[in-house]
PDB file of N, CA and C in Angstrom:
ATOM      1  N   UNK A   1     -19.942  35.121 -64.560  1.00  0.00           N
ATOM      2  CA  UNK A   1     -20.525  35.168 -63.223  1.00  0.00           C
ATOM      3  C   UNK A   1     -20.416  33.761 -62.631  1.00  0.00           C
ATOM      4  N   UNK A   2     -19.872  33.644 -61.347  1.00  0.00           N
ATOM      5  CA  UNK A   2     -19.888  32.498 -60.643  1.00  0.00           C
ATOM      6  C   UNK A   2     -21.155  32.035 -60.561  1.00  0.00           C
ATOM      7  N   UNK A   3     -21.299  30.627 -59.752  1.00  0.00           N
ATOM      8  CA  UNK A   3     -22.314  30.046 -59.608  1.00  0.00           C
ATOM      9  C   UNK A   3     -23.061  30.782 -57.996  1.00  0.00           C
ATOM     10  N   UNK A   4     -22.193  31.257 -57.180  1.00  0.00           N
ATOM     11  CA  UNK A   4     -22.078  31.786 -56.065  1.00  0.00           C
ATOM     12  C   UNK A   4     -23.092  33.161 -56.321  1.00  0.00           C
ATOM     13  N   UNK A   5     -22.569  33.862 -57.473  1.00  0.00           N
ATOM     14  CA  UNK A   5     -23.206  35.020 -57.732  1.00  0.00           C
ATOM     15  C   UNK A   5     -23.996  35.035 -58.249  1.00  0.00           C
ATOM     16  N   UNK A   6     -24.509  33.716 -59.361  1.00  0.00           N
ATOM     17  CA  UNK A   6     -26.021  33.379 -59.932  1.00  0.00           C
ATOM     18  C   UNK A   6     -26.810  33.409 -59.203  1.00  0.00           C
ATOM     19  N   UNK A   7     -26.643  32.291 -58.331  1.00  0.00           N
ATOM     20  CA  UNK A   7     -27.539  32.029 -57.136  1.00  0.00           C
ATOM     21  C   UNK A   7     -28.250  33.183 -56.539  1.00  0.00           C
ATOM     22  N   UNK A   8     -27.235  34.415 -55.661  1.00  0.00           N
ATOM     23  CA  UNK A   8     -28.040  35.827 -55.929  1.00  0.00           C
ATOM     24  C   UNK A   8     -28.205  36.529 -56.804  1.00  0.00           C
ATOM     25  N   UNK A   9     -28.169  36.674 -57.949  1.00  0.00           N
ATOM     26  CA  UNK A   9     -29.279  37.286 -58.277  1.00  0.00           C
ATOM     27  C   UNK A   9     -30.445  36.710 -58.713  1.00  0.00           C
ATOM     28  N   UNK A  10     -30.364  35.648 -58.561  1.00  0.00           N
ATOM     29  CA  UNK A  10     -31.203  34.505 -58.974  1.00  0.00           C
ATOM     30  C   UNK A  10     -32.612  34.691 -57.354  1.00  0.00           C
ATOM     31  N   UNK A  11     -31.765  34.624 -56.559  1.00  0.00           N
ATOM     32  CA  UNK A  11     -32.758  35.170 -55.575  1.00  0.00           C
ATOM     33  C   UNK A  11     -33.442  36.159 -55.581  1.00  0.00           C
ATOM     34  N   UNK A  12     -32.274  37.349 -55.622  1.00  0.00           N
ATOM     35  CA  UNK A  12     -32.969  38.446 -55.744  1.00  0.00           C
ATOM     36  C   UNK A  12     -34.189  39.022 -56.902  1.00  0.00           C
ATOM     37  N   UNK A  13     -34.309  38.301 -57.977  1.00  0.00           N
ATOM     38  CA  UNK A  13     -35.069  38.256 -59.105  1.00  0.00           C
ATOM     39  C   UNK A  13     -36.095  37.797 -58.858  1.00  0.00           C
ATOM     40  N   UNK A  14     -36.338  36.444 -57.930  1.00  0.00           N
ATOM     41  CA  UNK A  14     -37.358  35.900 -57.328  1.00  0.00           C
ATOM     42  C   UNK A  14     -38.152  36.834 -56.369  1.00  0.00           C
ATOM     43  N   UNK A  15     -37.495  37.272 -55.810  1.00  0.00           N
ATOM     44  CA  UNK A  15     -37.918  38.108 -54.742  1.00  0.00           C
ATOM     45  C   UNK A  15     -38.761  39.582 -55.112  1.00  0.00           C
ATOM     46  N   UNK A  16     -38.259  40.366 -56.639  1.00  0.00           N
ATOM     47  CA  UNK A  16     -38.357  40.860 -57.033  1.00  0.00           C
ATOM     48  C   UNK A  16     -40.040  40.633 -57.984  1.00  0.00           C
ATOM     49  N   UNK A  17     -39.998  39.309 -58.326  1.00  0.00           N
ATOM     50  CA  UNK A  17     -41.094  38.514 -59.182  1.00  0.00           C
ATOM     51  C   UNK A  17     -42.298  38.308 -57.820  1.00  0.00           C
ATOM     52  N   UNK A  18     -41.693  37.920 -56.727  1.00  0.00           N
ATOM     53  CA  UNK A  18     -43.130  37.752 -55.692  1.00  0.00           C
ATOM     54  C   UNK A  18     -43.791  38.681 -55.121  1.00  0.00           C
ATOM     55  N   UNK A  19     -42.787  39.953 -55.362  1.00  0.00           N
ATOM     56  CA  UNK A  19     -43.171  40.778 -54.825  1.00  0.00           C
ATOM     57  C   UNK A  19     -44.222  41.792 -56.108  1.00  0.00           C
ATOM     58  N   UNK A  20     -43.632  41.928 -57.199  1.00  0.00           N
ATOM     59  CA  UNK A  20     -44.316  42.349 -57.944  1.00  0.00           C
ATOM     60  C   UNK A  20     -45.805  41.528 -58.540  1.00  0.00           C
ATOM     61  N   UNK A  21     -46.440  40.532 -57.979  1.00  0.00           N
ATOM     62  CA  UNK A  21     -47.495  39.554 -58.178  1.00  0.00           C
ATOM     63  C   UNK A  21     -48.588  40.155 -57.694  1.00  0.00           C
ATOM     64  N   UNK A  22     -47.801  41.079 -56.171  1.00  0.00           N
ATOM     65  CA  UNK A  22     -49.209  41.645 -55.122  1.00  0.00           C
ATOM     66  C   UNK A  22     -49.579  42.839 -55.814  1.00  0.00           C
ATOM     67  N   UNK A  23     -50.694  43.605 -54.988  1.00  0.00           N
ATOM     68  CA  UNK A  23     -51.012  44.879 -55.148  1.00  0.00           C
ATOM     69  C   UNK A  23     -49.747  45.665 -54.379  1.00  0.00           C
ATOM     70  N   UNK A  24     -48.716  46.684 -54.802  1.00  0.00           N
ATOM     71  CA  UNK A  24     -47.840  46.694 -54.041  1.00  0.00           C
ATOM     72  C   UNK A  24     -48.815  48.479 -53.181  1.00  0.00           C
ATOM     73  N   UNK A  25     -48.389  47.735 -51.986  1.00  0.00           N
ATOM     74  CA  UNK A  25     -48.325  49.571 -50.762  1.00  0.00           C
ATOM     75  C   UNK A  25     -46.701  50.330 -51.175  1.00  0.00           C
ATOM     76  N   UNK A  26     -47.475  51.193 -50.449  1.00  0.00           N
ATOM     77  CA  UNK A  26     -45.779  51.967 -50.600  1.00  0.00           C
ATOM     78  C   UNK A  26     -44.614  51.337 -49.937  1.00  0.00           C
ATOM     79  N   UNK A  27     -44.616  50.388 -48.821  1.00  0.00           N
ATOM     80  CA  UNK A  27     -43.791  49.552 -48.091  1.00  0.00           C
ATOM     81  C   UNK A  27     -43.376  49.051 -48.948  1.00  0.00           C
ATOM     82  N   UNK A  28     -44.478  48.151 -49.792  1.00  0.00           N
ATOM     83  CA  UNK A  28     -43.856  47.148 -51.003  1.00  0.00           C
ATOM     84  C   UNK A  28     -43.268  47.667 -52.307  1.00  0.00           C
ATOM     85  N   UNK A  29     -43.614  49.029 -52.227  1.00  0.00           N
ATOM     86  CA  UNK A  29     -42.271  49.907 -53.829  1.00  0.00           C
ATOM     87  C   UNK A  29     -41.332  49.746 -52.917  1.00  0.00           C
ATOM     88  N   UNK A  30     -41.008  50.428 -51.933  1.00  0.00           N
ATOM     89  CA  UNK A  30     -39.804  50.654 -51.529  1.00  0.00           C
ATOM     90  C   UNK A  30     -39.146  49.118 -51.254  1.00  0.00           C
ATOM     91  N   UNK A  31     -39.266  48.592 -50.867  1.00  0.00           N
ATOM     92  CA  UNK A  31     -38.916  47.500 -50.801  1.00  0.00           C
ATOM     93  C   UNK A  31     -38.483  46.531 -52.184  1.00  0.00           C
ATOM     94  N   UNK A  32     -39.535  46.690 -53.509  1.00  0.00           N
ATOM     95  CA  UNK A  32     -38.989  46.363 -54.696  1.00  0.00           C
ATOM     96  C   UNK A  32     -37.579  47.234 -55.463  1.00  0.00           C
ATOM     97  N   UNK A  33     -37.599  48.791 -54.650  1.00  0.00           N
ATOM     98  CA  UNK A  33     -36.922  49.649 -55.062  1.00  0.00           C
ATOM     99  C   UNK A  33     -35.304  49.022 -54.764  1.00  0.00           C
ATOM    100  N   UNK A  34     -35.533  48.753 -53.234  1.00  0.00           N
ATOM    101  CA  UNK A  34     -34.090  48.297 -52.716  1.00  0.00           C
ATOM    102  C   UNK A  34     -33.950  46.470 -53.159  1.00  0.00           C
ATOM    103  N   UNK A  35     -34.572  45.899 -53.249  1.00  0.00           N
ATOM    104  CA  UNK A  35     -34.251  44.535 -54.102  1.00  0.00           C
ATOM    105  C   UNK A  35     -33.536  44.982 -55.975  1.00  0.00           C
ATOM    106  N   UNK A  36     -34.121  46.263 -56.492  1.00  0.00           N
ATOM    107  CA  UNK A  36     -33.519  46.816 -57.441  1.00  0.00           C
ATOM    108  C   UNK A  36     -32.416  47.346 -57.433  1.00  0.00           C
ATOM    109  N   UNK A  37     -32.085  47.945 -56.688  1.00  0.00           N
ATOM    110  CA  UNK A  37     -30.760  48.924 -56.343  1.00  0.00           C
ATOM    111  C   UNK A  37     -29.904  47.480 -55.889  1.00  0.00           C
ATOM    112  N   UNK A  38     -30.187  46.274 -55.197  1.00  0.00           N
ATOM    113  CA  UNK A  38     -29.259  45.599 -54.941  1.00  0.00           C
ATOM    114  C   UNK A  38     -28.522  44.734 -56.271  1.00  0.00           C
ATOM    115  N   UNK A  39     -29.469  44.597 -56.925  1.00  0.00           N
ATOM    116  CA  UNK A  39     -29.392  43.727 -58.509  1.00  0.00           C
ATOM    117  C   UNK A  39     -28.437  44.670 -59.185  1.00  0.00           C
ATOM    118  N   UNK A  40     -29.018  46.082 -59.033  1.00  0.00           N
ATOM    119  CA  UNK A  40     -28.231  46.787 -60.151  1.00  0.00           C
ATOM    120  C   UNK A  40     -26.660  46.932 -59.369  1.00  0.00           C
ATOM    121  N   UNK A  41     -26.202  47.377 -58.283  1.00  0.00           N
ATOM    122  CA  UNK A  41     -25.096  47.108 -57.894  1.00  0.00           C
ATOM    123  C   UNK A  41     -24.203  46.084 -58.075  1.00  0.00           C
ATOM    124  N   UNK A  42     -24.817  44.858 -58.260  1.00  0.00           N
ATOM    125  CA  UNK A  42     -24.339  43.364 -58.132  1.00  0.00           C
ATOM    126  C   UNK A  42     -23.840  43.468 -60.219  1.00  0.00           C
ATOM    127  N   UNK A  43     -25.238  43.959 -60.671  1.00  0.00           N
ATOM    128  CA  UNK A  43     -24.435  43.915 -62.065  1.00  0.00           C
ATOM    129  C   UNK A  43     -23.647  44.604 -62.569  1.00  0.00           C
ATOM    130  N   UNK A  44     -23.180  46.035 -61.569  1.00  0.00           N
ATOM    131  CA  UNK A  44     -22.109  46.711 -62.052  1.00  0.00           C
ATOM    132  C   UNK A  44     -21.131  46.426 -61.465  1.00  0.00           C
ATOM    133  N   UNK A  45     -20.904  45.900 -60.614  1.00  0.00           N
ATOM    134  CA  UNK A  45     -19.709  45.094 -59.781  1.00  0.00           C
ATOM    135  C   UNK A  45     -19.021  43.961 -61.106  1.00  0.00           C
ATOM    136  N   UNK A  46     -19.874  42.952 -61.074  1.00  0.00           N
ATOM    137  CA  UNK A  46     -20.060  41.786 -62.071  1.00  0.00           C
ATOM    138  C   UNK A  46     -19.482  42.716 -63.621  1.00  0.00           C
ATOM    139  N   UNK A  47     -20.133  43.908 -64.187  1.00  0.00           N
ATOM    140  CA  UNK A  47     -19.359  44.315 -65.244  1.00  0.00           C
ATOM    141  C   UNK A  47     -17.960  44.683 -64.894  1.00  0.00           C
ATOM    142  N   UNK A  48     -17.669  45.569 -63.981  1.00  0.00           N
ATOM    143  CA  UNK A  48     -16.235  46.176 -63.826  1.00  0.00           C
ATOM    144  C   UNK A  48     -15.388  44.760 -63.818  1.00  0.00           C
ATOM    145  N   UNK A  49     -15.726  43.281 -62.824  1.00  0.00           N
ATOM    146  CA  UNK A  49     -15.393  42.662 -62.768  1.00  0.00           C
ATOM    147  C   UNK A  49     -14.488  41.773 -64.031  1.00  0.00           C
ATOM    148  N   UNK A  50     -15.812  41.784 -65.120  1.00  0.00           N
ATOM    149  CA  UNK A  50     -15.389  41.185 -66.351  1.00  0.00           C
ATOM    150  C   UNK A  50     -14.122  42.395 -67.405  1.00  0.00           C
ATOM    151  N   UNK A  51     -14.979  43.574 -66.989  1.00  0.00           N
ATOM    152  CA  UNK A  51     -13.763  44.963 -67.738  1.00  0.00           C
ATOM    153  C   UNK A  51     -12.618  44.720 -67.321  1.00  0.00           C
ATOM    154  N   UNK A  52     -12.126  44.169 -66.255  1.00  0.00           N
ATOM    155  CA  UNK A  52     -10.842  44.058 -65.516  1.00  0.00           C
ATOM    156  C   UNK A  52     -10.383  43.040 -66.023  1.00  0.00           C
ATOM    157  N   UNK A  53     -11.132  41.845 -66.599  1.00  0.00           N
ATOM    158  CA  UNK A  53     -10.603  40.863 -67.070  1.00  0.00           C
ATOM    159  C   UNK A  53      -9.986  40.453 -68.279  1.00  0.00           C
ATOM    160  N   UNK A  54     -10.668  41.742 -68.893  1.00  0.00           N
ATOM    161  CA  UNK A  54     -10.088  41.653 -70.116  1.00  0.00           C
ATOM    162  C   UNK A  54      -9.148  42.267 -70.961  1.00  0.00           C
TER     163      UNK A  54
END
């Protein structure tokens, strides 16, 4: 993983961590839901990426 692509998910993990600190509303699942769905996309991208590489 690049440094480019650390960086997000490195965000997105943060984001994921501040958000899970509160009492979450339903605004705030859904919202942890799609910070999840973005991570998990990014790491199956990032796998196919490395499968291709090798």
């Amino acid at each position: 993983m690049d440094t480019k692509n650390e960086g997000k998910v490195i965000q997105m993990a943060h984001a994921l961590a501040d958000k899970s600190l509160e009492p979450a509303s339903a605004v705030q699942r859904i919202e942890m839901l799609e910070i999840i769905e973005k991570l998990a996309a990014h790491l199956v991208t990032e796998s196919r990426l490395v499968n291709a590489a090798i």
